[in-house]
C-alpha atoms as a PDB file:
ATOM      1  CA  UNK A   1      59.906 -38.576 -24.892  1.00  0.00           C
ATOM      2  CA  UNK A   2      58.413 -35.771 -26.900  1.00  0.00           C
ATOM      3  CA  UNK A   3      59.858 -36.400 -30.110  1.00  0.00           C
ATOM      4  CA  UNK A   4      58.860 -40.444 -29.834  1.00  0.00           C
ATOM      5  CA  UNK A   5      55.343 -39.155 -29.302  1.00  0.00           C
ATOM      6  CA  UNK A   6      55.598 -36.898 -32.538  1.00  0.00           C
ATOM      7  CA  UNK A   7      57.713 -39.956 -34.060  1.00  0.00           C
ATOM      8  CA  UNK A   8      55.216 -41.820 -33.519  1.00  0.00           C
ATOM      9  CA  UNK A   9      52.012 -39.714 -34.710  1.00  0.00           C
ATOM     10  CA  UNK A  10      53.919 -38.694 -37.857  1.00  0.00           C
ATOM     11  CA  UNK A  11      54.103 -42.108 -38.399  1.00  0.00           C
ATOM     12  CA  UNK A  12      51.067 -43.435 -37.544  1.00  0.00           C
ATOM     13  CA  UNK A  13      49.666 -39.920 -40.228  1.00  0.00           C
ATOM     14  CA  UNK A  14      52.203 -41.439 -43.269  1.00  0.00           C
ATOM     15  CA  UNK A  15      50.655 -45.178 -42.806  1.00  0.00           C
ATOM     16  CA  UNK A  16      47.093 -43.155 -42.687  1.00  0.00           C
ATOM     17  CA  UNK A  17      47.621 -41.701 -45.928  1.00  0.00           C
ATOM     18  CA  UNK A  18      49.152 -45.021 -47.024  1.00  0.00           C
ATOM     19  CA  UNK A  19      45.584 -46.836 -46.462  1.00  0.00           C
ATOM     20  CA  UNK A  20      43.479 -44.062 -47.397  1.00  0.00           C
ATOM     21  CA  UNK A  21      46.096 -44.498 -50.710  1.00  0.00           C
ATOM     22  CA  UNK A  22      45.201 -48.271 -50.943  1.00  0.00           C
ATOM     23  CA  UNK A  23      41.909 -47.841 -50.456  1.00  0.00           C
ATOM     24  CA  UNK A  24      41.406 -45.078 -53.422  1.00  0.00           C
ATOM     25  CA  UNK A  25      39.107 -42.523 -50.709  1.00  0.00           C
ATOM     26  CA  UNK A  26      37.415 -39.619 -52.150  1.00  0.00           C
ATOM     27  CA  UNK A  27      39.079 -36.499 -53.197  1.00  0.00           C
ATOM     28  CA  UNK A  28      38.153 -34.687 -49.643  1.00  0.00           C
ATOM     29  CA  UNK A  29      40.003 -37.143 -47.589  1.00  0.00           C
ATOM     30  CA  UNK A  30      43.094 -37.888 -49.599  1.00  0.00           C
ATOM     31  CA  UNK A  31      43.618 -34.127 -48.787  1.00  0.00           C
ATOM     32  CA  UNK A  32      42.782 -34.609 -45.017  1.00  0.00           C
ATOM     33  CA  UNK A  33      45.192 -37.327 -45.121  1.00  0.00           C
ATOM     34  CA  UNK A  34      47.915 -35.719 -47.332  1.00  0.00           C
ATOM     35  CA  UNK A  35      47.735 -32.479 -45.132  1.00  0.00           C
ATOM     36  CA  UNK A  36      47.757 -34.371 -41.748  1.00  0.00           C
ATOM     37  CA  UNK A  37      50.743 -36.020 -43.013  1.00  0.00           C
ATOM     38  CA  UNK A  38      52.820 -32.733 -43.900  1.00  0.00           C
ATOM     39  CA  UNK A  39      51.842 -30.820 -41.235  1.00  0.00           C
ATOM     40  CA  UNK A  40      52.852 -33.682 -38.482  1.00  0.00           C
ATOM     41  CA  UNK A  41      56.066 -34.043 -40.674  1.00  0.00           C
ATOM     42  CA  UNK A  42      56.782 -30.710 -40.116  1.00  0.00           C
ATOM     43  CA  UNK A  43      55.889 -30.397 -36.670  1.00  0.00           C
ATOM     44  CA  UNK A  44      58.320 -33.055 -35.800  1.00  0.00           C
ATOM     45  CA  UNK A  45      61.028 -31.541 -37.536  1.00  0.00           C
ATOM     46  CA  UNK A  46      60.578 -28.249 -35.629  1.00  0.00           C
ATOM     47  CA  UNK A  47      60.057 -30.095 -32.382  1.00  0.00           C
ATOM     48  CA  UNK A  48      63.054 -32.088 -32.801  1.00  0.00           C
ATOM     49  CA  UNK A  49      64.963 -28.613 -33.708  1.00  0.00           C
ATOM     50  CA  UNK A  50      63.233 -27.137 -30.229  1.00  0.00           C
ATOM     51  CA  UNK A  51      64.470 -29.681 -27.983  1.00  0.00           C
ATOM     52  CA  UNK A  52      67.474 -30.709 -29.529  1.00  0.00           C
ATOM     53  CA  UNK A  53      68.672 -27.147 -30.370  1.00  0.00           C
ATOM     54  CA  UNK A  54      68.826 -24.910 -32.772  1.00  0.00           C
ATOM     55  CA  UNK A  55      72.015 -26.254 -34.410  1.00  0.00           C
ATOM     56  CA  UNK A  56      69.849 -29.599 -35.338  1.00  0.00           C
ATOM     57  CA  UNK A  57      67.982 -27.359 -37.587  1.00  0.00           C
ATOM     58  CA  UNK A  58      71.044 -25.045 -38.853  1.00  0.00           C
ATOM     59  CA  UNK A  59      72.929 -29.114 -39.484  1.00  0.00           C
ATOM     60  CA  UNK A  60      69.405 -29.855 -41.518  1.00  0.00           C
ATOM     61  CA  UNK A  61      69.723 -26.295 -43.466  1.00  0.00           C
ATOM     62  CA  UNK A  62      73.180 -27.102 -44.544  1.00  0.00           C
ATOM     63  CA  UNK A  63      73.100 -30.290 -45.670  1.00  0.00           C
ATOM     64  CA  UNK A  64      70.402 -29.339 -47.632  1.00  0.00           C
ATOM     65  CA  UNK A  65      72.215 -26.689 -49.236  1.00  0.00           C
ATOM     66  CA  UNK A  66      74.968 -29.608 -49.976  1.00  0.00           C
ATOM     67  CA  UNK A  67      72.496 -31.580 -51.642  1.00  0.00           C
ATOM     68  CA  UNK A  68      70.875 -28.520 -53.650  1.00  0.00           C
ATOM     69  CA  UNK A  69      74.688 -27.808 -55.231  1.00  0.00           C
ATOM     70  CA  UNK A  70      75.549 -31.609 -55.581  1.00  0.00           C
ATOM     71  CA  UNK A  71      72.061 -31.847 -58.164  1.00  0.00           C
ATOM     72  CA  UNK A  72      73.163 -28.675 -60.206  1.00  0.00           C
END
C-alpha cells in the first residue's frame, strides 16, 4: 500500500511538472516543480528498497553498473 501511495504522488509530481512545463511558469516554480519531482522520485525508490528489501536496491545498483559498462 505504501509504495502505491508514493507511486502515486511521484506521479501525480512528474504530470505537475508536465503542466507547469506546458504552461511555460516562471523561473521560481519550474524549480518547485522540478525539485518536487526528484525528490518524490527518489523517495519512492528508497521506500520501495525499505519495504521490499535491501536486495531491491543492491538488483537496482547492479544493473546500473551493467548499463554504465554496456555505454563505454
Amino acid at each position: 500500500m505504501w509504495i502505491k501511495l508514493a507511486g502515486t504522488a511521484c506521479l501525480l509530481s512528474w504530470v505537475a511538472l508536465a503542466v507547469g512545463i506546458g504552461l511555460k511558469v516562471d523561473t521560481g516554480a519550474m524549480l518547485v516543480l522540478a525539485t518536487l519531482a526528484a525528490v518524490t522520485t527518489e523517495g519512492t525508490i528508497w521506500l520501495a528498497a525499505l519495504l521490499l528489501g535491501v536486495s531491491a536496491y543492491q538488483a537496482r545498483r547492479r544493473l546500473w553498473e551493467k548499463l554504465r559498462l554496456r555505454m563505454r
